[in-house]
C-alpha atoms as a PDB file:
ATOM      1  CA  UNK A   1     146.910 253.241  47.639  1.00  0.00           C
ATOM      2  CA  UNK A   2     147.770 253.766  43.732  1.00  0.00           C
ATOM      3  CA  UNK A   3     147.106 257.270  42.699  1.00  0.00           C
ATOM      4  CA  UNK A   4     145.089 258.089  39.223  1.00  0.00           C
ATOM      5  CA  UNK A   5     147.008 257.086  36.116  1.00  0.00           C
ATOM      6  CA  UNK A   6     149.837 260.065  35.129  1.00  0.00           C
ATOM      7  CA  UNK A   7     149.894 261.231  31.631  1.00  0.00           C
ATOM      8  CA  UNK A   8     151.727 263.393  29.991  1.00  0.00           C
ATOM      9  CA  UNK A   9     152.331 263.906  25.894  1.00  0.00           C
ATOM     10  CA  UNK A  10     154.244 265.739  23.329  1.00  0.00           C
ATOM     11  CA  UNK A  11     154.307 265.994  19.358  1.00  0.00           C
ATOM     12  CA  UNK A  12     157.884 264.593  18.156  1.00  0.00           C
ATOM     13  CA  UNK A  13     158.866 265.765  14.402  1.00  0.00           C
ATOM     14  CA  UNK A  14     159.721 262.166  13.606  1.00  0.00           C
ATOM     15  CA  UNK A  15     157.992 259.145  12.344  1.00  0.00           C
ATOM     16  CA  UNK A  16     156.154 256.911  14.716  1.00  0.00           C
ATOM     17  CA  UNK A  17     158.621 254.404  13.582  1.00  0.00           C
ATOM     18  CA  UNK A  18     161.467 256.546  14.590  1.00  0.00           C
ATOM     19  CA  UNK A  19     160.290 257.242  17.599  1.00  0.00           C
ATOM     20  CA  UNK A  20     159.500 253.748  19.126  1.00  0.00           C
ATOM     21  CA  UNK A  21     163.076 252.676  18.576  1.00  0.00           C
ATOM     22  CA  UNK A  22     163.264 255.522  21.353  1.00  0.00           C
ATOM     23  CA  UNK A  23     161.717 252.941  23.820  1.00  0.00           C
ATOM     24  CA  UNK A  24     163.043 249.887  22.157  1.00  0.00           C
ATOM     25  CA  UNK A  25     167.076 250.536  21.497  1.00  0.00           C
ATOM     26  CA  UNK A  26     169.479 250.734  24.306  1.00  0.00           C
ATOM     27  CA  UNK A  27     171.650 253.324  22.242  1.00  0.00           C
ATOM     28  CA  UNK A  28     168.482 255.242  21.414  1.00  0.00           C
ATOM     29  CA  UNK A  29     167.073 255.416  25.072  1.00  0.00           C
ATOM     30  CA  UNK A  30     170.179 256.634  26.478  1.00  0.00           C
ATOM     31  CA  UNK A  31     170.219 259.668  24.205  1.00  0.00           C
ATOM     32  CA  UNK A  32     167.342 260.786  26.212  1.00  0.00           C
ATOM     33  CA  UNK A  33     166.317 259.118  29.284  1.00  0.00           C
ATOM     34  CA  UNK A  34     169.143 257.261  31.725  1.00  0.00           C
ATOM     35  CA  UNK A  35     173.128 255.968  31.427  1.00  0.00           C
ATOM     36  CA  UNK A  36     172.556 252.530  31.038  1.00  0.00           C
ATOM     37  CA  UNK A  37     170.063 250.370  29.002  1.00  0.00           C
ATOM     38  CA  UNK A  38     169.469 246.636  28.280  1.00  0.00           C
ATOM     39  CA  UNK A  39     166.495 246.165  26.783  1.00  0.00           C
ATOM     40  CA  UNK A  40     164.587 243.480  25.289  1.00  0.00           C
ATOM     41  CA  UNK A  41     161.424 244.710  23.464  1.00  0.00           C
ATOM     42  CA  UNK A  42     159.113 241.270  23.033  1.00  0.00           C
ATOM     43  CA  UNK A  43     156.572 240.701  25.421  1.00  0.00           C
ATOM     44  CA  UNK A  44     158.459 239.518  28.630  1.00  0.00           C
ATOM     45  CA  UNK A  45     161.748 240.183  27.575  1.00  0.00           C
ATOM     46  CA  UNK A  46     163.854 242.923  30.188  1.00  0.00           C
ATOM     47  CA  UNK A  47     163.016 246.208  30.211  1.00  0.00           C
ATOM     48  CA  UNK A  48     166.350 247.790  32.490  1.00  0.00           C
ATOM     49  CA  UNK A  49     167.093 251.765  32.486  1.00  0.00           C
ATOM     50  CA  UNK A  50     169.434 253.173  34.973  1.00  0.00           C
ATOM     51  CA  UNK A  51     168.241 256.806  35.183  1.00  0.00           C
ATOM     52  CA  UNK A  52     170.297 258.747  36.856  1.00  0.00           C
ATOM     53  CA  UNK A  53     171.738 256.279  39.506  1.00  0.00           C
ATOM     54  CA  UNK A  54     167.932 254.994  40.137  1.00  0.00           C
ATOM     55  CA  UNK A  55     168.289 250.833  38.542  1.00  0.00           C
ATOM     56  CA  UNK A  56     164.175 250.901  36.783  1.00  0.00           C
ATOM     57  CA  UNK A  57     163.762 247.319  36.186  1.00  0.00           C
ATOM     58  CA  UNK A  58     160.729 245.655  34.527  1.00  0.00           C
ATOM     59  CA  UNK A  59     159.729 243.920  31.576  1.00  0.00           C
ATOM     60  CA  UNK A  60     158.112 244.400  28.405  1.00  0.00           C
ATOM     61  CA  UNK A  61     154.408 243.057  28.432  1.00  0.00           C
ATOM     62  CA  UNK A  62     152.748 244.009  25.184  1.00  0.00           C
ATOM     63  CA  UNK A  63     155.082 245.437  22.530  1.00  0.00           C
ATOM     64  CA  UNK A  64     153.282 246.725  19.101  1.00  0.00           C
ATOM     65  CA  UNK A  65     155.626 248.244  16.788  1.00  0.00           C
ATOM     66  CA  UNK A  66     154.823 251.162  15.599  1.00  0.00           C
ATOM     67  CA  UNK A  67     151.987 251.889  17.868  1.00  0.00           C
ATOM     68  CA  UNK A  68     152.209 251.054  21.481  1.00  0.00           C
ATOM     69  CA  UNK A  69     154.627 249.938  24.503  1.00  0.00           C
ATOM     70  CA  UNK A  70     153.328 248.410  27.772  1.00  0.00           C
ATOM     71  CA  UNK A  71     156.025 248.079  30.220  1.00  0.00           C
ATOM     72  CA  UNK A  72     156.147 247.397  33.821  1.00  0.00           C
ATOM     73  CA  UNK A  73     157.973 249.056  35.822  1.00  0.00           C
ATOM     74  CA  UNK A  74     159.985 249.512  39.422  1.00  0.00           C
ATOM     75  CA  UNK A  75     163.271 250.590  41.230  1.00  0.00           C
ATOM     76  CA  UNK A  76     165.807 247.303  41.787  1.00  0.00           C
ATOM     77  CA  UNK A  77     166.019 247.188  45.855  1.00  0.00           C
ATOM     78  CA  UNK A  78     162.748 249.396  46.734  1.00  0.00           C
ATOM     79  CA  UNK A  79     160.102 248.593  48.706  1.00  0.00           C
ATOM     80  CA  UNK A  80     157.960 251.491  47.787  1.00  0.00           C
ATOM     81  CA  UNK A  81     157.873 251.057  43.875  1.00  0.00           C
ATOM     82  CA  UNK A  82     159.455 246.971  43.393  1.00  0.00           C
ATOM     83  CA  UNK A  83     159.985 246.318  39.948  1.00  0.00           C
ATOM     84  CA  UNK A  84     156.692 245.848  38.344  1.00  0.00           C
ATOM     85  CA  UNK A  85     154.652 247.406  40.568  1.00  0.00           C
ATOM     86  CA  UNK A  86     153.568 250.015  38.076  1.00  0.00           C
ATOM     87  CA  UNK A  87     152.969 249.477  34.184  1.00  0.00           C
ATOM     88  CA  UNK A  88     153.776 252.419  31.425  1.00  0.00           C
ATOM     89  CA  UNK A  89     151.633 252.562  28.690  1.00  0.00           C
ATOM     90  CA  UNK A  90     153.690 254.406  25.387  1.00  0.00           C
ATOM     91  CA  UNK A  91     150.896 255.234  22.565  1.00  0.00           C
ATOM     92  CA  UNK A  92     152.356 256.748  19.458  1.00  0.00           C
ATOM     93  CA  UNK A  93     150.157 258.190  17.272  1.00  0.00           C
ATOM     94  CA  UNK A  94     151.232 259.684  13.509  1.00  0.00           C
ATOM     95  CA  UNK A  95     149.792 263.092  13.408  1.00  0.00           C
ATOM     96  CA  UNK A  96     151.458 266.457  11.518  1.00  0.00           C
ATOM     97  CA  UNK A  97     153.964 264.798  10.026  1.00  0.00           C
ATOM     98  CA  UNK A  98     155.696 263.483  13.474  1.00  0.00           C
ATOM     99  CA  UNK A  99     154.167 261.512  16.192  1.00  0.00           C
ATOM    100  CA  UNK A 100     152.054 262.404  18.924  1.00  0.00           C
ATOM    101  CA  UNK A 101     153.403 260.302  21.839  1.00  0.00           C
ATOM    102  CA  UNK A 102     150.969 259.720  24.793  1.00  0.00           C
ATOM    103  CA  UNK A 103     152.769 257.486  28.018  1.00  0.00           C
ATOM    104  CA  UNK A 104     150.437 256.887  30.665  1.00  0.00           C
ATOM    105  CA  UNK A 105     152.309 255.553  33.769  1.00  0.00           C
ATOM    106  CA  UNK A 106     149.872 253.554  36.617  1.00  0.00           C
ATOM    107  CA  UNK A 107     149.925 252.284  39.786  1.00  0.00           C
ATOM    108  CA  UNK A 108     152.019 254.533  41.075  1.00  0.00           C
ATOM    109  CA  UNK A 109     151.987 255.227  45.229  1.00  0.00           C
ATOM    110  CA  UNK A 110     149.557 258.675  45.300  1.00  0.00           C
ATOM    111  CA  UNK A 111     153.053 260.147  47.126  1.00  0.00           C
ATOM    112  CA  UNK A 112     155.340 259.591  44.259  1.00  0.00           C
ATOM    113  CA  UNK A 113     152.995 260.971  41.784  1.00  0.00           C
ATOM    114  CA  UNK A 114     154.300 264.647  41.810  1.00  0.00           C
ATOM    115  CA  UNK A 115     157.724 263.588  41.762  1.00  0.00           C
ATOM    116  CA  UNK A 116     156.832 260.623  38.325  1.00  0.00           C
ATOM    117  CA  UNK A 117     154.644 263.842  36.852  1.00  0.00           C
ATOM    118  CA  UNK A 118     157.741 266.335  36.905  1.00  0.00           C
ATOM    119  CA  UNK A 119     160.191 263.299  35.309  1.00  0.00           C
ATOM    120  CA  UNK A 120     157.994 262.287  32.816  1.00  0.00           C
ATOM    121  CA  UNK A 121     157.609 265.988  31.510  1.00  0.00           C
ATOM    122  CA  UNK A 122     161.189 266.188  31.963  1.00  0.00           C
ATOM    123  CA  UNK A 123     162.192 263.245  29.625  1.00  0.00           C
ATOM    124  CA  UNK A 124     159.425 263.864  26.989  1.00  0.00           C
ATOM    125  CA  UNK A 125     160.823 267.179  26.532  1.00  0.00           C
ATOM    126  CA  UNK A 126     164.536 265.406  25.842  1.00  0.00           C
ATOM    127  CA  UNK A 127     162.629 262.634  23.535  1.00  0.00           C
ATOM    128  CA  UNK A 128     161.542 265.581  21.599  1.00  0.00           C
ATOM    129  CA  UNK A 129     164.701 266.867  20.784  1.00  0.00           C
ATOM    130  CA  UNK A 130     166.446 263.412  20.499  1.00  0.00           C
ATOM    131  CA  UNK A 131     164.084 261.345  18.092  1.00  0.00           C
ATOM    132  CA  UNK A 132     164.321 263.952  15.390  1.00  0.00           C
ATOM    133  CA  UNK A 133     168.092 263.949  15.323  1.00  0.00           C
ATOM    134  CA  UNK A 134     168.789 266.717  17.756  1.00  0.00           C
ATOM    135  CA  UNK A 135     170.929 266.632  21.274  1.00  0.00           C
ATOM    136  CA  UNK A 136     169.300 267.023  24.346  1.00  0.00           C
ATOM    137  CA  UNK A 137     172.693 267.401  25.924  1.00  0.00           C
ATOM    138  CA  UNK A 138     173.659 266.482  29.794  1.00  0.00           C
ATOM    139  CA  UNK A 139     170.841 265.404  31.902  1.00  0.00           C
ATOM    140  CA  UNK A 140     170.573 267.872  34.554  1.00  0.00           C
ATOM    141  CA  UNK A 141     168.723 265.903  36.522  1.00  0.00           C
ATOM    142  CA  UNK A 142     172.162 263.846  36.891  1.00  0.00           C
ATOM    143  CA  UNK A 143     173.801 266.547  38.823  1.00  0.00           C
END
């Protein structure tokens, strides 16, 4: 049984148009989230992150530049969370002179909510030092 949507947000000191190349540009995502990207951001095109030795697979299914992502999502090989058994909604919102950015992941297995709620905090916190320019530095969720 799917859990209640996760959400989590932050204010980014960039553009909204900065920051959805964050979700849309292999080089860009990598600076905060994962090793690996291919990415295709028009509705249906690939959506593939390795993060952290975990292959996320899915596909882009509405993509509205510079306002909102929806992206399905799932682990390559797992029966628990296939890819696209869960959809991310990205919302960016220009507020303060940056972007408030809202990602609202559901459909996720109640049991791997916890452990989605901690990552997503995780990575929003390295998109907010990435998008304006800054370096995040190692993941330390890789080691």
């Amino acid at each position: 049984m799917a859990a209640e949507p996760l959400t989590a947000s932050v204010h980014i000191e960039a553009p909204p148009e900065v920051v959805f190349e964050y979700f849309t540009s292999p080089e860009a995502i990598v600076r905060w989230m994962g090793d690996y990207a291919l990415l295709a951001p028009t509705p249906g095109g690939a959506f593939e992150v390795d993060i952290n030795g975990v292959p996320v697979r899915g596909r882009y299914l509405e993509v509205d530049p510079p306002r909102r992502l929806l992206i399905s999502w799932g682990h390559a090989g797992s029966d628990r969370l296939p890819p696209g058994a869960s959809t991310v909604e990205v919302r960016l919102t220009a507020a303060g002179g940056g972007t408030h950015v809202e990602i609202e992941h559901r459909d996720l297995p109640a049991d791997l909510r916890a452990a989605f709620g901690r990552g997503w905090q995780h990575f929003i916190a390295r998109l907010a030092i990435a998008a304006p320019g800054g370096d995040p530095g190692p993941d330390p969720f890789a080691s």
